[in-house]
Protein backbone atom coordinates (compact mmCIF):
# COMPACT_ATOMS: atom_id res chain seq x y z
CA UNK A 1 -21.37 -101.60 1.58
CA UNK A 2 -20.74 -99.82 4.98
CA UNK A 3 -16.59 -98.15 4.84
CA UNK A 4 -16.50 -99.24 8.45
CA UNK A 5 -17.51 -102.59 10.47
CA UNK A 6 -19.22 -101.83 13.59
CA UNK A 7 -17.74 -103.36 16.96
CA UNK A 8 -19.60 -104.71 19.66
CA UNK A 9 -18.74 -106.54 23.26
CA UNK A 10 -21.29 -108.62 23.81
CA UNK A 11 -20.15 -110.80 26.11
CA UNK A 12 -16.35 -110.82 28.09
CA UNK A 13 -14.07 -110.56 25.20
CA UNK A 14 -16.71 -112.03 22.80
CA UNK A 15 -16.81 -109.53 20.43
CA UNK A 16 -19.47 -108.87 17.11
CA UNK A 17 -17.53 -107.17 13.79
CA UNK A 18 -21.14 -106.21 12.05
CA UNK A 19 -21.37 -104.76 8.62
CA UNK A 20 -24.43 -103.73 7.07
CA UNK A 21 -25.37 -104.63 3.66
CA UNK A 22 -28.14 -102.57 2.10
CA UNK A 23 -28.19 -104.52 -1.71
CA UNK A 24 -29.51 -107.23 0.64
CA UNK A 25 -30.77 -105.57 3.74
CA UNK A 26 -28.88 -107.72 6.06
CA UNK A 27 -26.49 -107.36 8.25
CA UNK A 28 -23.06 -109.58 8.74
CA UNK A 29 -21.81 -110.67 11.86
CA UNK A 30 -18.55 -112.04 12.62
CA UNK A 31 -17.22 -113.45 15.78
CA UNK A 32 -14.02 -112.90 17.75
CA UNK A 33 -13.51 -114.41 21.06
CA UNK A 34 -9.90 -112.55 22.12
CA UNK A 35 -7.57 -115.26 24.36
CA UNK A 36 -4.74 -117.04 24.68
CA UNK A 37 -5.87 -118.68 21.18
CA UNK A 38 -8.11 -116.37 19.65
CA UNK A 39 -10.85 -117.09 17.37
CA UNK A 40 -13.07 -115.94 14.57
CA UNK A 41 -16.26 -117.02 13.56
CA UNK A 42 -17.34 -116.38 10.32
CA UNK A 43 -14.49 -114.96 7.81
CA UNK A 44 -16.77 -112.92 5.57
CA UNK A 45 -16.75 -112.98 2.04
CA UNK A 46 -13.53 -112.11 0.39
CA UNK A 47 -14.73 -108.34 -0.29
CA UNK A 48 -15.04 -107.78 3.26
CA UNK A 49 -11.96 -109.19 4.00
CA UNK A 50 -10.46 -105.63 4.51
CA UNK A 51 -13.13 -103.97 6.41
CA UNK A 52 -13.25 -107.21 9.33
CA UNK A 53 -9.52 -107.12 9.21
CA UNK A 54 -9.35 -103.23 10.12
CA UNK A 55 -11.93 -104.48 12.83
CA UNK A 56 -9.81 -107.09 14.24
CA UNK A 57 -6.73 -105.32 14.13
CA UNK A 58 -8.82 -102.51 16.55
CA UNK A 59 -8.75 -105.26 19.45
CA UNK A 60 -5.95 -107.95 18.60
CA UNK A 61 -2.63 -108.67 16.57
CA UNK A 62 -4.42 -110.18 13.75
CA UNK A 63 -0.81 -112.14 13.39
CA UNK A 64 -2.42 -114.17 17.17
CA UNK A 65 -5.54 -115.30 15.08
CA UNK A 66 -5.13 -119.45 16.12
CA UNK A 67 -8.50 -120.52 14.73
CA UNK A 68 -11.19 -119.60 12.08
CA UNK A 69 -14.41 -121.40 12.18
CA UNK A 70 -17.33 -121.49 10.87
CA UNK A 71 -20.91 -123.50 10.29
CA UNK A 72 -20.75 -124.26 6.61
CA UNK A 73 -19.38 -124.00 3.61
CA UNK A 74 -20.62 -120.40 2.30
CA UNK A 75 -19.23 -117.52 0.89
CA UNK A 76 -20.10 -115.31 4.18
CA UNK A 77 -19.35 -118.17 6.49
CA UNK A 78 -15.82 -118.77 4.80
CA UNK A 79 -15.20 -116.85 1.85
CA UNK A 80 -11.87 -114.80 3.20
CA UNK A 81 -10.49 -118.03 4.66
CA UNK A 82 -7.45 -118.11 2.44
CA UNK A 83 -7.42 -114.54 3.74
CA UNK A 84 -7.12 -115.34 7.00
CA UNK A 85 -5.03 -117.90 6.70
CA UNK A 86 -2.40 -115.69 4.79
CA UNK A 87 -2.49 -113.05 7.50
CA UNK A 88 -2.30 -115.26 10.22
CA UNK A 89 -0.04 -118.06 9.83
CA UNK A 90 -0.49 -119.72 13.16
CA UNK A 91 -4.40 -119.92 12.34
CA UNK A 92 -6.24 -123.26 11.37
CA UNK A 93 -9.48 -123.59 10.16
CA UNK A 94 -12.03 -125.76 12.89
CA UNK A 95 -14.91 -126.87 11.68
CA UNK A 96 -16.57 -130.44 10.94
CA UNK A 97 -15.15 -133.45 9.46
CA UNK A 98 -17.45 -133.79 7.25
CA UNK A 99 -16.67 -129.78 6.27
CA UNK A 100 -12.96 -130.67 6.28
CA UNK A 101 -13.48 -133.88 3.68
CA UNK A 102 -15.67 -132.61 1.05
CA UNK A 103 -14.71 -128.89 1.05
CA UNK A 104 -12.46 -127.38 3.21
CA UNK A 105 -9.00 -129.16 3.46
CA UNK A 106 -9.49 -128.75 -0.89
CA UNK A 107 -9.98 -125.27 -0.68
CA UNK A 108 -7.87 -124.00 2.01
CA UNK A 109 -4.24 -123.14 2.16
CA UNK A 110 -3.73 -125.33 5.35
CA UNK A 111 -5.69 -128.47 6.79
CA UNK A 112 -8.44 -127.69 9.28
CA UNK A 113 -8.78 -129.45 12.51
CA UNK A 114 -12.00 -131.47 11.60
CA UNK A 115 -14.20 -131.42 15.42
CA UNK A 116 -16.03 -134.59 16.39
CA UNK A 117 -19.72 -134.06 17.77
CA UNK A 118 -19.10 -132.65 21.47
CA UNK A 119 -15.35 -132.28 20.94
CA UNK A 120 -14.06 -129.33 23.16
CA UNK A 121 -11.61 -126.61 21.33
CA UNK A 122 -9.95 -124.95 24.45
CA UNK A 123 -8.76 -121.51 23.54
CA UNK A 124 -7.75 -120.66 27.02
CA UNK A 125 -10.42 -119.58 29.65
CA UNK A 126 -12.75 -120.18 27.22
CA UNK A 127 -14.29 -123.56 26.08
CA UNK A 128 -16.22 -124.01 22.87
CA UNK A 129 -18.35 -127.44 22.66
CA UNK A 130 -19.21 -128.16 18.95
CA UNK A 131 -22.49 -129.92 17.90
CA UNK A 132 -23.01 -131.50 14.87
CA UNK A 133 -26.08 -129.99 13.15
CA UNK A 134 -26.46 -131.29 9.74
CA UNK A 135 -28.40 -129.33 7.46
CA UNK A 136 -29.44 -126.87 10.43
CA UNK A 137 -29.72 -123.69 9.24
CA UNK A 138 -28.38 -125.64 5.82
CA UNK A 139 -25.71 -127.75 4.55
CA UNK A 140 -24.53 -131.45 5.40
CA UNK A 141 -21.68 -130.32 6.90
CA UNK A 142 -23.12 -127.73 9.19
CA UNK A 143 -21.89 -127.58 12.86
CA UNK A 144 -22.35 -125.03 15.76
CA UNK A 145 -19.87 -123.74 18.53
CA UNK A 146 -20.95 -123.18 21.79
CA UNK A 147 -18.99 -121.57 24.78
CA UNK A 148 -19.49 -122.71 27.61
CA UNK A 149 -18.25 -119.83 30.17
CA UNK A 150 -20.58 -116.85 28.86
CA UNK A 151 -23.12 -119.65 27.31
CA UNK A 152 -23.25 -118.21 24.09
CA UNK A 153 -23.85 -120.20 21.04
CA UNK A 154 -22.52 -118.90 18.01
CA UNK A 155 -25.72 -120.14 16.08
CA UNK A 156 -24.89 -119.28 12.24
CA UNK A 157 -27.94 -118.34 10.29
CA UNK A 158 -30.82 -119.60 12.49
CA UNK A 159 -32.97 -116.61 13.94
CA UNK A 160 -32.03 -114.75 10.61
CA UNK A 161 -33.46 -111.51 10.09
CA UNK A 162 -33.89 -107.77 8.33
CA UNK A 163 -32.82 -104.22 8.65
CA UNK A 164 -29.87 -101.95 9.87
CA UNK A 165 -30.52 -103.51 13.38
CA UNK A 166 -29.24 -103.13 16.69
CA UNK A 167 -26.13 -105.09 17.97
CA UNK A 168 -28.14 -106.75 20.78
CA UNK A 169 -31.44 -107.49 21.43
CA UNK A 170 -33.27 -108.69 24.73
CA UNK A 171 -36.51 -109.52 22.90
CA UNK A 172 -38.84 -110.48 19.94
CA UNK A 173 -35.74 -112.78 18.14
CA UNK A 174 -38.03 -115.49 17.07
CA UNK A 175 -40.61 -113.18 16.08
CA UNK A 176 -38.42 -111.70 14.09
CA UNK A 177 -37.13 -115.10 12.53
CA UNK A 178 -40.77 -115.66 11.79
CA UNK A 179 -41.39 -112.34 9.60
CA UNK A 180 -37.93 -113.41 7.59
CA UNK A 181 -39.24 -117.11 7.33
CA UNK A 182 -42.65 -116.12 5.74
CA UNK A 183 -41.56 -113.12 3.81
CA UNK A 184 -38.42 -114.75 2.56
CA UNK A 185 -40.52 -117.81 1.37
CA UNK A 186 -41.72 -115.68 -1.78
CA UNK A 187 -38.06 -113.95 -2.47
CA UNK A 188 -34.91 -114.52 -3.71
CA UNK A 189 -33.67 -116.29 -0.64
CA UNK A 190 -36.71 -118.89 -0.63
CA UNK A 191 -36.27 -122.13 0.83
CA UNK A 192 -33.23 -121.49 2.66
CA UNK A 193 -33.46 -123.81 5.24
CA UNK A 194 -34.37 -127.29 4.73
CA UNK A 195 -37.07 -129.03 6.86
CA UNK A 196 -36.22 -132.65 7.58
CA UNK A 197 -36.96 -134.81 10.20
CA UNK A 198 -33.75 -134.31 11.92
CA UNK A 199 -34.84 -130.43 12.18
CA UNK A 200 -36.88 -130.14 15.26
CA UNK A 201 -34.31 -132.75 17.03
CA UNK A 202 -31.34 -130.58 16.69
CA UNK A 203 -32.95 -127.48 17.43
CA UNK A 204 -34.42 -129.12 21.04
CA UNK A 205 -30.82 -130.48 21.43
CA UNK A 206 -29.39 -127.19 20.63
CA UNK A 207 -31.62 -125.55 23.54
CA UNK A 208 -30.67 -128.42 25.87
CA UNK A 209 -27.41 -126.81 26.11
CA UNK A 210 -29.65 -123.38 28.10
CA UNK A 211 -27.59 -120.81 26.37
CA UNK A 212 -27.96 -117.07 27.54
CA UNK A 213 -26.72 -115.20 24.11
CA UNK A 214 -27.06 -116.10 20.50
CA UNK A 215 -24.45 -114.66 18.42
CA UNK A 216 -26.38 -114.53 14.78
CA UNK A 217 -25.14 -114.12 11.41
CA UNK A 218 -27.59 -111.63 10.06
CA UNK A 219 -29.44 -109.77 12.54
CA UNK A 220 -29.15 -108.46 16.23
CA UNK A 221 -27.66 -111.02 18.41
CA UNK A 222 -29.85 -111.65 21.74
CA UNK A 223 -29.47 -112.05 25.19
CA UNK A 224 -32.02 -113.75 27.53
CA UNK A 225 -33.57 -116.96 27.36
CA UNK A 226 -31.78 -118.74 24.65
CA UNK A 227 -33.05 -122.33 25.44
CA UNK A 228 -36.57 -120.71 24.95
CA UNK A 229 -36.29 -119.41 22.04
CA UNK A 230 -34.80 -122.12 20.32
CA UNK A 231 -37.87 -124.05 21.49
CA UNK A 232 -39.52 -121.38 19.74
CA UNK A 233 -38.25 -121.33 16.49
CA UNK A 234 -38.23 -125.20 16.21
CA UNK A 235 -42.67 -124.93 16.70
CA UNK A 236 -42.02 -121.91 14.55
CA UNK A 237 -39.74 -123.74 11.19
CA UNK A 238 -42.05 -126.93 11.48
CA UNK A 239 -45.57 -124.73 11.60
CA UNK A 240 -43.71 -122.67 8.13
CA UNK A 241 -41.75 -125.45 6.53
CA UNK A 242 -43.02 -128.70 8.22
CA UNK A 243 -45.83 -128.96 5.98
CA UNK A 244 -43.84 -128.30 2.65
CA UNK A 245 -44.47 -130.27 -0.14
């Protein structure tokens, strides 16, 4: 593992802590939107802890961290939230209800505020809108953040793809989700994301919302035409995993 996260502005105090993994070729992304409330998306997993700490110690008191959130339960979507939640003891964990009843407020040191579909969490000037998305990229609890003032979603593992990338890209996301979807279909990470008929749905409803960044989990995060490509991927996933037995 890298000795160093790399830091990235991609939007007005939106901010990607990246560290590349080579044992898995991937690269993880965290999230940190620095205001009155700060938040983090994604807490890494537990080993990381130290390296995304140093990272958001470089740009904020971790001690100010209000919220952690997250899509799903997962080691690199929450495993340092007891972490977190030691080093910052103002910070709550945000995610679904369904996330909060059947994993979270168990496994956490405090309770998390459990967000209704379309609830606003206010962290200042900026406003992130969550939307249920259940089993999109995976999980039943699983549940996107989108802020509204830079239009960024913070969009988990969809898009997922290879390499020691670049911290932004402008284009060629979803062709890139498509070499990872068809490649990773004979791996170790096969059938990562379920295809149900609730799929294509949330992804349209997801590009409703026009953002102009996706912040990804593994990969480069992109800026452009978000609603497109999440169009895209959603004719991409049900041409791959549609047809699945």
């Amino acid at each position: 593992m890298a000795d160093r996260a790399r830091v990235t502005e991609i939007a007005p105090d939106l901010y990607s802590i990246s560290i590349y993994v080579p044992e898995f070729n991937l690269r993880f992304n965290h999230f940190l939107i620095k205001d009155d409330e700060p938040l983090l998306f994604h807490t890494g997993m537990k080993h990381m802890f130290p390296l995304v700490r140093e990272a958001v110690a470089s740009i904020l008191d971790v001690k100010r961290l209000r919220w952690i959130s997250f899509s799903h339960f997962e080691a690199d979507e929450c495993g340092a939230l007891n972490d977190w939640l030691a080093a910052a003891p103002r910070a709550e964990p945000a995610c679904s209800l369904v996330g909060a009843l059947v994993s979270v407020n168990d496994a956490a040191l405090r309770p998390a505020r459990a967000l209704a579909n379309e609830e606003v969490l206010t962290t200042g000037k900026y406003r992130l809108r969550f939307r249920q998305t259940p089993h999109v990229p995976h999980n039943w609890e699983a549940g996107l953040l989108f802020e509204e003032t830079t239009r960024t979603l913070l969009c988990s593992d969809l898009f997922t793809h290879e390499g020691d990338v670049e911290p932004v890209i402008e284009s060629g996301i979803v062709d890139r989700a498509r070499h990872w979807l068809i490649q990773g279909q004979a791996g170790p990470f096969a059938n990562a994301y379920p295809y149900t008929p609730l799929t294509g749905p949330t992804l349209h409803g997801l590009a409703d919302l026009k953002p102009k960044r996706l912040a990804l989990m593994h990969g480069s995060s992109f800026v452009g035409d978000g609603e497109g490509a999440l169009r895209e991927l959603a004719t991409t996933m049900q041409e791959l995993l549609g047809g699945r037995a």
